[in-house]
C-alpha atoms as a PDB file:
ATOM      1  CA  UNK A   1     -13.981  -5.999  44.866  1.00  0.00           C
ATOM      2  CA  UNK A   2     -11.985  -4.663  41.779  1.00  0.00           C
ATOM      3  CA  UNK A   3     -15.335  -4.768  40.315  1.00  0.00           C
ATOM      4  CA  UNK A   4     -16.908  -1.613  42.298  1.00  0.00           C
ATOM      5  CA  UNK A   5     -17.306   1.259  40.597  1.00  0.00           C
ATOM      6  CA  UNK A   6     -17.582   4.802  42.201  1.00  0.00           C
ATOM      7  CA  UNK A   7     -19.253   7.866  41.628  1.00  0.00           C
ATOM      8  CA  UNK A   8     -17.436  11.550  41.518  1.00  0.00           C
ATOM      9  CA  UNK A   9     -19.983  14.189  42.148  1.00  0.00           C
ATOM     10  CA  UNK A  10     -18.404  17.648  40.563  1.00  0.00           C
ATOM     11  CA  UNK A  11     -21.261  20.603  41.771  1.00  0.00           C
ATOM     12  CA  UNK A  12     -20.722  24.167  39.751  1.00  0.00           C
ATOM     13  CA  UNK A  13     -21.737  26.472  43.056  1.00  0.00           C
ATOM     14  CA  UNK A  14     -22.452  29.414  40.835  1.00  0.00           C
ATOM     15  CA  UNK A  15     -24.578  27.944  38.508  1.00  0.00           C
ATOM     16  CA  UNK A  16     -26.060  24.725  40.813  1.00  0.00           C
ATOM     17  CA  UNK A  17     -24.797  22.445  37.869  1.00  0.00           C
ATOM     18  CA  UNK A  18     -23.816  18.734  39.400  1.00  0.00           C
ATOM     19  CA  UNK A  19     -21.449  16.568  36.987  1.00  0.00           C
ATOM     20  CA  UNK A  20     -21.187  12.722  38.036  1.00  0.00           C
ATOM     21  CA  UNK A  21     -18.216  11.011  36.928  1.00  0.00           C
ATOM     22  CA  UNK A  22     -18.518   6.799  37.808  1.00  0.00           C
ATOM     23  CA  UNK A  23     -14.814   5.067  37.646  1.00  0.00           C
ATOM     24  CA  UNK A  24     -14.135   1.816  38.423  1.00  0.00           C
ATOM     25  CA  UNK A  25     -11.692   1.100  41.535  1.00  0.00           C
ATOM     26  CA  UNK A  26      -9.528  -1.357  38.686  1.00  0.00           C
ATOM     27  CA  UNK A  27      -9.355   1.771  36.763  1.00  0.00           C
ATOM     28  CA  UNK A  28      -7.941   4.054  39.368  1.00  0.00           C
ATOM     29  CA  UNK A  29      -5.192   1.297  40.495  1.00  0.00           C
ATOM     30  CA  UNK A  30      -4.364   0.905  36.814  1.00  0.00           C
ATOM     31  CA  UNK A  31      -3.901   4.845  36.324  1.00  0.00           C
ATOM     32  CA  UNK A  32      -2.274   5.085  40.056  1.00  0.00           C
ATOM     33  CA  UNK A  33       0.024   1.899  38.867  1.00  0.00           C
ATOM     34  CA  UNK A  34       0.862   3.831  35.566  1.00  0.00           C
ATOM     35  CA  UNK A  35       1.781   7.338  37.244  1.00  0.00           C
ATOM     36  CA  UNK A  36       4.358   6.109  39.666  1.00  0.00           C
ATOM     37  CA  UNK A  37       5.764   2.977  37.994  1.00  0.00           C
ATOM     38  CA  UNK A  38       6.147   4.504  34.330  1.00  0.00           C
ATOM     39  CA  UNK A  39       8.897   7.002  35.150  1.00  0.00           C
ATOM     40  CA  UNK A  40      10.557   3.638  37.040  1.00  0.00           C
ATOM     41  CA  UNK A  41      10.303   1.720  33.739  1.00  0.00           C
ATOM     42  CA  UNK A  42      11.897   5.107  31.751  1.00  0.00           C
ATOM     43  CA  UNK A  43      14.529   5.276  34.354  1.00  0.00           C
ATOM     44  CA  UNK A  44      15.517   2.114  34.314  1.00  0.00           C
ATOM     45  CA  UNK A  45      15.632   1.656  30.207  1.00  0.00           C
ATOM     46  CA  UNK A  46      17.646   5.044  30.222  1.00  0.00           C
ATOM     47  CA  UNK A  47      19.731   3.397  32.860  1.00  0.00           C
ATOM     48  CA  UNK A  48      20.313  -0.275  30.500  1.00  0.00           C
ATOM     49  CA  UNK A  49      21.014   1.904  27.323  1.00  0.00           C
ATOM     50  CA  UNK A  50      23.208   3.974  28.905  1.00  0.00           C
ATOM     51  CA  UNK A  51      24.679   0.731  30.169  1.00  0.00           C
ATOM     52  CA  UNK A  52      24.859  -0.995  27.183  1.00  0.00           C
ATOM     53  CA  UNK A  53      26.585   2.038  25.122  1.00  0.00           C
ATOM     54  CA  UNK A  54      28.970   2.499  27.602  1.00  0.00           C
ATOM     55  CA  UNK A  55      30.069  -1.399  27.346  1.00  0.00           C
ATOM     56  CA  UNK A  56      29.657  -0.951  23.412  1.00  0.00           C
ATOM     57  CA  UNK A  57      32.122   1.802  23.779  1.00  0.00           C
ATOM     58  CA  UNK A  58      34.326  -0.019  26.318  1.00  0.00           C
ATOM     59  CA  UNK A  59      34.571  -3.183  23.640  1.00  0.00           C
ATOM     60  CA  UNK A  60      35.269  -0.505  20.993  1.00  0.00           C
ATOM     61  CA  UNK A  61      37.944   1.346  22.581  1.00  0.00           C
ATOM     62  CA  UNK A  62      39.696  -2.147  23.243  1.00  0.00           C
ATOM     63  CA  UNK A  63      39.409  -3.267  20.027  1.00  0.00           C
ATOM     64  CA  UNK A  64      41.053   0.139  18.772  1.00  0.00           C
ATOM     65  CA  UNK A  65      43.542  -0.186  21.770  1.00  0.00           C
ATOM     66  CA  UNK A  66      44.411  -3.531  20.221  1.00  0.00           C
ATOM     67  CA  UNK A  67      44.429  -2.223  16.711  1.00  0.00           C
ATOM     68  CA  UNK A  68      46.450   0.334  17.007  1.00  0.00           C
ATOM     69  CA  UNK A  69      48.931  -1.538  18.700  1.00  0.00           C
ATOM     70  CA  UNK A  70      49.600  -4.122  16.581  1.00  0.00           C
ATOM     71  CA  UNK A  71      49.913  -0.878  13.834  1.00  0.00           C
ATOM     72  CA  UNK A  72      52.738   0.045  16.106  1.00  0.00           C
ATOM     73  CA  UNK A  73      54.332  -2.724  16.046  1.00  0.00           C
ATOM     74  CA  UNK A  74      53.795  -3.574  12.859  1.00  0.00           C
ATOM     75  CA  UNK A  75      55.179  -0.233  11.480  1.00  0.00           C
ATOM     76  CA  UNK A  76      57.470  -0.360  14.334  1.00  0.00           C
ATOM     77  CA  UNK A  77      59.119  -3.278  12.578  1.00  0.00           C
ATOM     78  CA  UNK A  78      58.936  -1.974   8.994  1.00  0.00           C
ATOM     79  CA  UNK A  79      60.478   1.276   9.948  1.00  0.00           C
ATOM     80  CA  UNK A  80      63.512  -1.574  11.878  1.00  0.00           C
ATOM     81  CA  UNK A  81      63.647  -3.060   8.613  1.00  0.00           C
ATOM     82  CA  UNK A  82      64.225   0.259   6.522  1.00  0.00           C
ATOM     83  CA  UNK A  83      66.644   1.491   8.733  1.00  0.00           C
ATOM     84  CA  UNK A  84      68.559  -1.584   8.872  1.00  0.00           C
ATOM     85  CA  UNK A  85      68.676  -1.823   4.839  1.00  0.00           C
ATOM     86  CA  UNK A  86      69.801   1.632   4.630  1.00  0.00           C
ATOM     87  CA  UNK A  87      72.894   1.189   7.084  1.00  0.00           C
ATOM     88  CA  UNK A  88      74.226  -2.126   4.852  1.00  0.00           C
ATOM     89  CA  UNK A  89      73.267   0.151   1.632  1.00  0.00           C
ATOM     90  CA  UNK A  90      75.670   2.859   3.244  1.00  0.00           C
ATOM     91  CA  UNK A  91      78.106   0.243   4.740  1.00  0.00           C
ATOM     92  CA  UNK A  92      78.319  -0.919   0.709  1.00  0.00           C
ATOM     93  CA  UNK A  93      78.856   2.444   0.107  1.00  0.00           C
ATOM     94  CA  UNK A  94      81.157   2.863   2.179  1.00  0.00           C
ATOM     95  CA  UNK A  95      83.146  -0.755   0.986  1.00  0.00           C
ATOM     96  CA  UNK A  96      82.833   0.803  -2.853  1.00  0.00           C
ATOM     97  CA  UNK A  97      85.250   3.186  -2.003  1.00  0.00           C
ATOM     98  CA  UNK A  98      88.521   2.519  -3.901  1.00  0.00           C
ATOM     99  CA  UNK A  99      92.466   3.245  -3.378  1.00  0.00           C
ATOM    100  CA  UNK A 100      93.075   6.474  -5.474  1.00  0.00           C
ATOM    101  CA  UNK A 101      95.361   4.501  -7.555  1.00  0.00           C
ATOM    102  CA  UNK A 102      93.823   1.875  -8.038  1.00  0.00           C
ATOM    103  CA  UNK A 103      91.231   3.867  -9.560  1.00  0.00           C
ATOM    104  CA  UNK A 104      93.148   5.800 -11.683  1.00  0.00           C
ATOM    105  CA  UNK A 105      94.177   2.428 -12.985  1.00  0.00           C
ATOM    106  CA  UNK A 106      90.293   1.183 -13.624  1.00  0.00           C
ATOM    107  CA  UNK A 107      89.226   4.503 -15.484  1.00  0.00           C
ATOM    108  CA  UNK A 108      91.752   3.430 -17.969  1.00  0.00           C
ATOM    109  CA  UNK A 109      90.822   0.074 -18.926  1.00  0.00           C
ATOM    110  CA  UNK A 110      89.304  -0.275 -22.381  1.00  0.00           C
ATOM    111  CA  UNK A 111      85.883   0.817 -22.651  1.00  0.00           C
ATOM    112  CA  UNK A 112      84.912  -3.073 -24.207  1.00  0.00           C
ATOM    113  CA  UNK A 113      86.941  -4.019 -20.002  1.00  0.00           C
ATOM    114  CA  UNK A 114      84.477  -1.359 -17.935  1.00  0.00           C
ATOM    115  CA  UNK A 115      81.543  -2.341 -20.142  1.00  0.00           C
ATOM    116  CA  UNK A 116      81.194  -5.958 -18.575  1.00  0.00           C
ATOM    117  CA  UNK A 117      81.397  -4.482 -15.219  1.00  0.00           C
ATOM    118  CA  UNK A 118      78.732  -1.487 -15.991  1.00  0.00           C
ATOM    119  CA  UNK A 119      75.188  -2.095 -13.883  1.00  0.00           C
ATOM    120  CA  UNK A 120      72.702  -0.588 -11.384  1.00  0.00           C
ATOM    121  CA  UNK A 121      70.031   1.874 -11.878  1.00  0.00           C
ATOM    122  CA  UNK A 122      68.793   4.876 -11.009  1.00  0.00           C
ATOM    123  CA  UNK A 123      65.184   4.754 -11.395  1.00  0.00           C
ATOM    124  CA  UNK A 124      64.744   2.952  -7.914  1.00  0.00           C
ATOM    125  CA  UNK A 125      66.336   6.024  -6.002  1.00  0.00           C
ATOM    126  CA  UNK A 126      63.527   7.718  -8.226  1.00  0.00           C
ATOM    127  CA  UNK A 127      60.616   5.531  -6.804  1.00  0.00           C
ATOM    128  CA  UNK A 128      61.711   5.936  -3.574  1.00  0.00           C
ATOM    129  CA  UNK A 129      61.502   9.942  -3.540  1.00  0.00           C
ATOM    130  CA  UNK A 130      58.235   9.760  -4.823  1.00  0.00           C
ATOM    131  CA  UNK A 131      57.137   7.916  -2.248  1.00  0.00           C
ATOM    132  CA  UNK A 132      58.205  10.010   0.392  1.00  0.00           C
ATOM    133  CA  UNK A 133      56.848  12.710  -0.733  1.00  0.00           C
ATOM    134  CA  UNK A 134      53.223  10.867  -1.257  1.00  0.00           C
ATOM    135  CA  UNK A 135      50.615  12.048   1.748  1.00  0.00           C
ATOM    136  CA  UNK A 136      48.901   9.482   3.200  1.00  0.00           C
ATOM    137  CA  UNK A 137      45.846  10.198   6.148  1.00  0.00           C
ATOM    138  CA  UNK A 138      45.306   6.277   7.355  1.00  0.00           C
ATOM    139  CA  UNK A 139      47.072   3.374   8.919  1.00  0.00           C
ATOM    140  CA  UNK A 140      46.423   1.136   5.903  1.00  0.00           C
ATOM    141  CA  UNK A 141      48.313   4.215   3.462  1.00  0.00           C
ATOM    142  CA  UNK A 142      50.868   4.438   6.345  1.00  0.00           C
ATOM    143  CA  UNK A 143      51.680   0.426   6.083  1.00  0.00           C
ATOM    144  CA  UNK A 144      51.443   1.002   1.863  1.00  0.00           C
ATOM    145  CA  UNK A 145      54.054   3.593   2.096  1.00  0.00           C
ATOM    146  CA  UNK A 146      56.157   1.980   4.336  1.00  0.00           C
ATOM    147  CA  UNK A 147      55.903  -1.674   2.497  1.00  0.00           C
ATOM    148  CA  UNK A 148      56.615  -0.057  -0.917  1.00  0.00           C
ATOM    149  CA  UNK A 149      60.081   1.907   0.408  1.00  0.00           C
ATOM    150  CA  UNK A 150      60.908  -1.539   1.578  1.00  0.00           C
ATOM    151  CA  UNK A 151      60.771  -3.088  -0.932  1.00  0.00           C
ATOM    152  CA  UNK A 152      61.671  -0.071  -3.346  1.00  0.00           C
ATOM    153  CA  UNK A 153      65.151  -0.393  -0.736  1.00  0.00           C
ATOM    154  CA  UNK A 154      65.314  -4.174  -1.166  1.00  0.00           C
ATOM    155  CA  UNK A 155      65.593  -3.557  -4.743  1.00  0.00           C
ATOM    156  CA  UNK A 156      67.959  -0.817  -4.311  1.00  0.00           C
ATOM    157  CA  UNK A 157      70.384  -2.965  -2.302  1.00  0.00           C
ATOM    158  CA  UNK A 158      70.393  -5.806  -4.565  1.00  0.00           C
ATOM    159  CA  UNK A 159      71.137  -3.035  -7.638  1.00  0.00           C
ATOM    160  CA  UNK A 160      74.173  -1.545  -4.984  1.00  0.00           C
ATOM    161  CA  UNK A 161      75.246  -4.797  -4.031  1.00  0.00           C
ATOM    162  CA  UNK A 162      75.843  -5.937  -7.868  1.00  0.00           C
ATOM    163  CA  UNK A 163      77.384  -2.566  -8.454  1.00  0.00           C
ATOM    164  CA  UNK A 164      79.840  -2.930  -5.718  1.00  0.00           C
ATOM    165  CA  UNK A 165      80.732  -6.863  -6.260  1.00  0.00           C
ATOM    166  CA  UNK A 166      80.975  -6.054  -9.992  1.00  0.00           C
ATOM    167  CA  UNK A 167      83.334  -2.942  -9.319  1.00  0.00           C
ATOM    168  CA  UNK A 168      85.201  -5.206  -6.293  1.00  0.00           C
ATOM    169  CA  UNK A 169      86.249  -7.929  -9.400  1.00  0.00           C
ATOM    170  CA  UNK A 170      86.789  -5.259 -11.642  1.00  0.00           C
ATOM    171  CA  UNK A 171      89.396  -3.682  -8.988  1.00  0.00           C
ATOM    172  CA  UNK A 172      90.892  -7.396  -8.228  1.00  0.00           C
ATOM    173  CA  UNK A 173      91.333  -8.068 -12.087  1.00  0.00           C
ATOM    174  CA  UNK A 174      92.473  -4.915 -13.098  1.00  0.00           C
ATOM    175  CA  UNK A 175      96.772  -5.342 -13.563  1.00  0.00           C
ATOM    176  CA  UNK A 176      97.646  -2.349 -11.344  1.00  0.00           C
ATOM    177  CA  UNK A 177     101.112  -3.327  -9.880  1.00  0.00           C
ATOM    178  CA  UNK A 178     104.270  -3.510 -11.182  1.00  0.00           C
ATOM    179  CA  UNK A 179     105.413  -7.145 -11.465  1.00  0.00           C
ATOM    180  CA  UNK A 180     109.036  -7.026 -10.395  1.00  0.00           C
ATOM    181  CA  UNK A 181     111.236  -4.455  -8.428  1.00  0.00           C
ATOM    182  CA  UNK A 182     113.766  -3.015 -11.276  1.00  0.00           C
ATOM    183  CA  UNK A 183     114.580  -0.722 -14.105  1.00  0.00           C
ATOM    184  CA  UNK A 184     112.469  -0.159 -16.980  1.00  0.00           C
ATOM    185  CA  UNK A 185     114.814  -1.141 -20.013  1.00  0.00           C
ATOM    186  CA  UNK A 186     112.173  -0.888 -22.584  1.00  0.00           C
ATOM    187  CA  UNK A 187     108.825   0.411 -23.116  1.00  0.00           C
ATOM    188  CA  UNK A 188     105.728  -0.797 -25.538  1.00  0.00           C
ATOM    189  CA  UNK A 189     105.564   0.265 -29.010  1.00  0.00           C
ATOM    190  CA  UNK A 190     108.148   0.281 -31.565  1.00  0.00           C
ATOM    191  CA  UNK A 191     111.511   0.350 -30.980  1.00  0.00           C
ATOM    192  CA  UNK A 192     114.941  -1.715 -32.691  1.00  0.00           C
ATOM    193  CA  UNK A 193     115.476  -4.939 -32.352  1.00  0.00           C
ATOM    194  CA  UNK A 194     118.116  -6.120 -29.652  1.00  0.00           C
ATOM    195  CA  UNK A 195     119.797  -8.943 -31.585  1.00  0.00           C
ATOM    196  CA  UNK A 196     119.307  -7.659 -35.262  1.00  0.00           C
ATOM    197  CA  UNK A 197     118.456  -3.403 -35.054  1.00  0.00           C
ATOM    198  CA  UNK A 198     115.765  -3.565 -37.563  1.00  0.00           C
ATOM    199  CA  UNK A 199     112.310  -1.871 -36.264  1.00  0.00           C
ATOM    200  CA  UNK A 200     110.280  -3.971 -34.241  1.00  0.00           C
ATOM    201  CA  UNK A 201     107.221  -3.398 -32.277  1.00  0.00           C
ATOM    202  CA  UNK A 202     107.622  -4.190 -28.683  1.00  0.00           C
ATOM    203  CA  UNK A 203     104.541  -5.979 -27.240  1.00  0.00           C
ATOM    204  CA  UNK A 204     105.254  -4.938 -23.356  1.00  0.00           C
ATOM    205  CA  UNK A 205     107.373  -3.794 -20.914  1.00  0.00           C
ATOM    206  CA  UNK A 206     110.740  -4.969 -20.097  1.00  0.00           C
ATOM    207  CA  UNK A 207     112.019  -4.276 -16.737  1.00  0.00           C
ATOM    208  CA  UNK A 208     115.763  -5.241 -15.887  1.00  0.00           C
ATOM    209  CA  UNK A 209     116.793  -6.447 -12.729  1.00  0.00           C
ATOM    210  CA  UNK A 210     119.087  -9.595 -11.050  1.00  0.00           C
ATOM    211  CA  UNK A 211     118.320 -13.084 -11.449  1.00  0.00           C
ATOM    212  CA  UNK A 212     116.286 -14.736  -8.950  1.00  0.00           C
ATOM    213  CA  UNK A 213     114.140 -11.795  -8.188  1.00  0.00           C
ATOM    214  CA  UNK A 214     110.561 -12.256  -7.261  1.00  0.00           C
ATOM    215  CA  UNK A 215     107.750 -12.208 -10.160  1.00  0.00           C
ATOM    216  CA  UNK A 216     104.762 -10.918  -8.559  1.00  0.00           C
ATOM    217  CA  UNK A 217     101.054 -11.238 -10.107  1.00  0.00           C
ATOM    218  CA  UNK A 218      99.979  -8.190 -10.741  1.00  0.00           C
ATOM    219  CA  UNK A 219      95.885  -8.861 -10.062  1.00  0.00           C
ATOM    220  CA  UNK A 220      93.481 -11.645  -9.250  1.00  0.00           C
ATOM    221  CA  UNK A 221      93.339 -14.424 -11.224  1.00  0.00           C
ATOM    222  CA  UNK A 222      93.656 -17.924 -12.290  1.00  0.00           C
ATOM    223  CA  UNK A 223      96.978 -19.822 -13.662  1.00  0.00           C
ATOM    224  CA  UNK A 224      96.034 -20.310 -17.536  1.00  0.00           C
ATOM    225  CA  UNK A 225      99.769 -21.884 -18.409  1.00  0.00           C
ATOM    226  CA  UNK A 226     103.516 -22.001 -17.066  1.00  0.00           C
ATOM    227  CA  UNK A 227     105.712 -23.614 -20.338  1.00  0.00           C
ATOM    228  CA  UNK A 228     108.517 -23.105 -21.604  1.00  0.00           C
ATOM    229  CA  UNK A 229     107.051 -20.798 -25.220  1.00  0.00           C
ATOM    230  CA  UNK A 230     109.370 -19.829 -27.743  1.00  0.00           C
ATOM    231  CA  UNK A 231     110.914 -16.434 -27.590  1.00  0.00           C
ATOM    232  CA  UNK A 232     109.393 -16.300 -24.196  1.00  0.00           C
ATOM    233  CA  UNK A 233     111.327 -18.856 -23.031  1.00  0.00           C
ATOM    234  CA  UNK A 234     109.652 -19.640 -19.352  1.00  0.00           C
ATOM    235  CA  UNK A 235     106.213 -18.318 -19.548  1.00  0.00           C
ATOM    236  CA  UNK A 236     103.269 -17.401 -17.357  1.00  0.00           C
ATOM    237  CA  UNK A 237     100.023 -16.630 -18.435  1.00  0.00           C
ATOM    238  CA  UNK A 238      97.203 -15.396 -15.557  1.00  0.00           C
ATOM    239  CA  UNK A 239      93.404 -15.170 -16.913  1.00  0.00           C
ATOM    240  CA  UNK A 240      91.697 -12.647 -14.741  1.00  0.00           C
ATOM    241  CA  UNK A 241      88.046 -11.207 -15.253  1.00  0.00           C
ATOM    242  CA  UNK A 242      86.492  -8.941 -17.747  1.00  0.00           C
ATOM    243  CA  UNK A 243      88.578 -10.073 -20.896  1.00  0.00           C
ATOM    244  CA  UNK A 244      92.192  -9.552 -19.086  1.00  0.00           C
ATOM    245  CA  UNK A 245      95.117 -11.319 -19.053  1.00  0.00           C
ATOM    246  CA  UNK A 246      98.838 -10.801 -17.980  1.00  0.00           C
ATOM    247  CA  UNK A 247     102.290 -12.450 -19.463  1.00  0.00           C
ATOM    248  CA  UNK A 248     105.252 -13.097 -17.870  1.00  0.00           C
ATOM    249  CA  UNK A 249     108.368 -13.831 -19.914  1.00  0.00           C
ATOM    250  CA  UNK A 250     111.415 -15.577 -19.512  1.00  0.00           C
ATOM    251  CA  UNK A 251     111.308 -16.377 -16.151  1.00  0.00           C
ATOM    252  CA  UNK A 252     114.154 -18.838 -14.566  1.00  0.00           C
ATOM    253  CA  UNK A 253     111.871 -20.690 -12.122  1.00  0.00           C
ATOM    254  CA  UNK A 254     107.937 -21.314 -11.738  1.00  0.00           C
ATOM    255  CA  UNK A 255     106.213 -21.034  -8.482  1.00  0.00           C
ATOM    256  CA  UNK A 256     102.753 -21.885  -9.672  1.00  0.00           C
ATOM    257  CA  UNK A 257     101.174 -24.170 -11.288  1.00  0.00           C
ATOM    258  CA  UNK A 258      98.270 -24.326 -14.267  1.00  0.00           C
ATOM    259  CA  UNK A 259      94.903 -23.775 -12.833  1.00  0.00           C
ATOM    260  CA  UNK A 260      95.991 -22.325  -9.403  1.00  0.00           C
ATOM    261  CA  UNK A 261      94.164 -18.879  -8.190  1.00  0.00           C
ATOM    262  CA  UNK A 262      96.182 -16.277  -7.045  1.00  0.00           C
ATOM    263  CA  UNK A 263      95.723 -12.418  -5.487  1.00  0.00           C
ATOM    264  CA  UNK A 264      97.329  -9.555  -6.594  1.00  0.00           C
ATOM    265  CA  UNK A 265     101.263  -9.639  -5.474  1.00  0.00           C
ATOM    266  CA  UNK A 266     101.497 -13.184  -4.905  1.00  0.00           C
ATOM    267  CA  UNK A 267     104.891 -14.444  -6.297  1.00  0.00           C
ATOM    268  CA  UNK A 268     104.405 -16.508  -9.449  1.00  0.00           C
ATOM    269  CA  UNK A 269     107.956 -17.324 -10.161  1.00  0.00           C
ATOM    270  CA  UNK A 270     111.393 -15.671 -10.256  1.00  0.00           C
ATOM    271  CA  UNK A 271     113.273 -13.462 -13.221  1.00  0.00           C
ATOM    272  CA  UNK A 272     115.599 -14.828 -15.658  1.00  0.00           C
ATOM    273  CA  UNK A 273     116.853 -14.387 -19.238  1.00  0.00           C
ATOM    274  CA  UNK A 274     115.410 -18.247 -20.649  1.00  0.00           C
ATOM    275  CA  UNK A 275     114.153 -17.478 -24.556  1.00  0.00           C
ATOM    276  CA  UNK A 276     115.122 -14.900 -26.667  1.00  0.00           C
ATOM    277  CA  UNK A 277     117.167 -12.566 -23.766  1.00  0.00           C
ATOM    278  CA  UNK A 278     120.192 -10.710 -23.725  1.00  0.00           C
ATOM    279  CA  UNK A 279     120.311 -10.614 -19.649  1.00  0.00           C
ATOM    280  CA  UNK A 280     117.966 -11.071 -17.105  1.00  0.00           C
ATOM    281  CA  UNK A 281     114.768  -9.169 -17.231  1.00  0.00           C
ATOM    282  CA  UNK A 282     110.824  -9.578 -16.784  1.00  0.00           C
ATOM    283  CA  UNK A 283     109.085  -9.388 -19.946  1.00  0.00           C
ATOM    284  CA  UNK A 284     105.439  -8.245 -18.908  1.00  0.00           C
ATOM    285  CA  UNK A 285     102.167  -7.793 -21.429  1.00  0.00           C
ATOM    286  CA  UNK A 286      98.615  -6.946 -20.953  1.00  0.00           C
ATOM    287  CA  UNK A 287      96.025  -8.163 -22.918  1.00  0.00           C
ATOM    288  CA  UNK A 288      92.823  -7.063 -23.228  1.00  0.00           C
ATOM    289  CA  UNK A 289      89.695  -9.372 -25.050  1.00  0.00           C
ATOM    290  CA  UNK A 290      92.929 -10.606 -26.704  1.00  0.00           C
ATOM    291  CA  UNK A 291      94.562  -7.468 -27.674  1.00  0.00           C
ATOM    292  CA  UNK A 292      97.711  -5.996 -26.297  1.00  0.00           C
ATOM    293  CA  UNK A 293      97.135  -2.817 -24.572  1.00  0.00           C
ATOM    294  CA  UNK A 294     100.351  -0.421 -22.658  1.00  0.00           C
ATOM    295  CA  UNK A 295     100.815  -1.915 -19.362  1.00  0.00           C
ATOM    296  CA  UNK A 296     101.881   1.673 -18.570  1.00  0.00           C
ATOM    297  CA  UNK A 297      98.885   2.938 -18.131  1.00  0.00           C
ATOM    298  CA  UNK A 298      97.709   0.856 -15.472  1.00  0.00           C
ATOM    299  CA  UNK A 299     100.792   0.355 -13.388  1.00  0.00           C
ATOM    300  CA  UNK A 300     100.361   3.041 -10.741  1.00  0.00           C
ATOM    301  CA  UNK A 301     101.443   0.982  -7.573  1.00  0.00           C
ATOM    302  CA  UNK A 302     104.862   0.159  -7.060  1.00  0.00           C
ATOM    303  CA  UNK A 303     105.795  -4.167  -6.526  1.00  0.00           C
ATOM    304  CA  UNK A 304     104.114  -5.634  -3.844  1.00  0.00           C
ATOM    305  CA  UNK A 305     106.458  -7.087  -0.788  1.00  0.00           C
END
């Protein structure tokens, strides 16, 4: 049946001119098949691409979704991390900050004393500024930036930390009280002798007052000896940090021992007049990388207790 073929007779009435035009029946189902179902198959493969983009774009968005939260929280916790470095770099600051007289009494330690505590730099502040003043237009430059002024502020607070622990010791060794309650009898320099009036340099300070009285230490440190010495008669001898050392001279009783630590205005023994003395008194010294300096200049705090 598919088989039969048919004949289309087209007649021109003007002219009398018949046109035949034989088809098969297959051929007309085909064409008939084609117009109608074509525009089904078009429709539908618009339909599945538009489908398939809009689940392309779905999968995309998620992914971004995803991706751009895990850049919030991972920027989220560098910028936690930043802030938290800066608040214990300004709580360091903040511990830096010195008595006024004790201060006075570290700017005028020797220059060879403040050397050994000199540190810190300035070129990470420097980094730092440049890179907040960098541009940046992605996540990945965002997470750069951010990483670098971490760890350019890691740096910085091991650099501030140094510079405060070194200037904490310096503070703790530096001899800044005076070591018994009294009169100042004599004074460092020259001067004449007590027992024979000839000129003499005096190596310290001696400060008058009753027997008994409290010897306090005058800084941080660490017992180095407690003898009886010559013209010292009953002597202490404290070892601090950065090159110092303190002496404490003819003292009646001892109340430390050699190699015991002590803080500034802990009692270390009691006046007297043992050794060369003509009453009781406190001989004091400091000594700087061995060399006798003028305790004057650093005693700006009165006796502790």
């Amino acid at each position: 049946m598919m088989s039969r073929r048919y004949t289309v007779l087209i007649a021109d009435r003007s002219s009398g001119v018949v046109r035949r035009l034989t088809v098969s029946l297959r051929a007309v189902l085909l064409t008939s098949v084609s117009v109608f179902v074509l525009p089904l198959l078009i429709g539908f493969g618009a339909r599945w691409s538009t489908s398939a983009e809009r689940h392309q774009l779905a999968t995309v968005n998620r992914a971004l979704e995803i991706e751009n939260g895990n850049y919030r929280e991972t920027t989220g916790e560098l910028t936690s991390q930043i802030q938290s470095l800066e608040g214990v770099i300004n709580e360091l600051g903040e511990r830096s900050a010195l008595d006024p007289a004790q201060a006075r009494a570290m700017a005028k330690l020797p220059a060879v004393v403040k050397a050994k505590a000199a540190g810190g730099t300035a070129e990470t502040n420097a980094a730092i500024s440049n890179i907040l003043s960098t541009s940046f237009t992605s996540p990945e430059d965002t997470f750069g930036v951010l990483r670098t002024l971490l760890q350019g502020l890691e740096s910085r607070l091991r650099n501030v930390r140094k510079d405060v622990e070194r200037q904490e010791a310096l503070a703790a060794a530096t001899p800044s009280i005076w070591p018994a309650k009294g009169w100042l009898t004599g004074t460092f320099g020259g001067r004449s002798d007590p027992f024979t009036g000839e000129p003499a340099f005096h190596q310290g300070l001696d400060i008058s007052t009753e027997k008994g009285q409290p010897v306090y230490a005058t800084a941080d440190g660490q017992v180095e000896s407690a003898s009886y010495t010559g013209d010292y008669g009953n002597l202490i001898v404290l070892r601090h940090d950065f090159g110092l050392a303190t002496r404490y001279g003819h003292l009646s009783v001892f109340n430390v021992k050699p190699g015991a630590a002590v803080r500034r205005g802990d009692v270390i023994g009691f006046v007297g007049s043992t050794g060369r003395s003509t009453g009781a008194h406190l001989h004091y010294e400091i000594l700087a990388n061995g060399k006798l300096i003028n305790p004057l200049q650093l005693l700006t705090q009165p006796a502790k207790r």
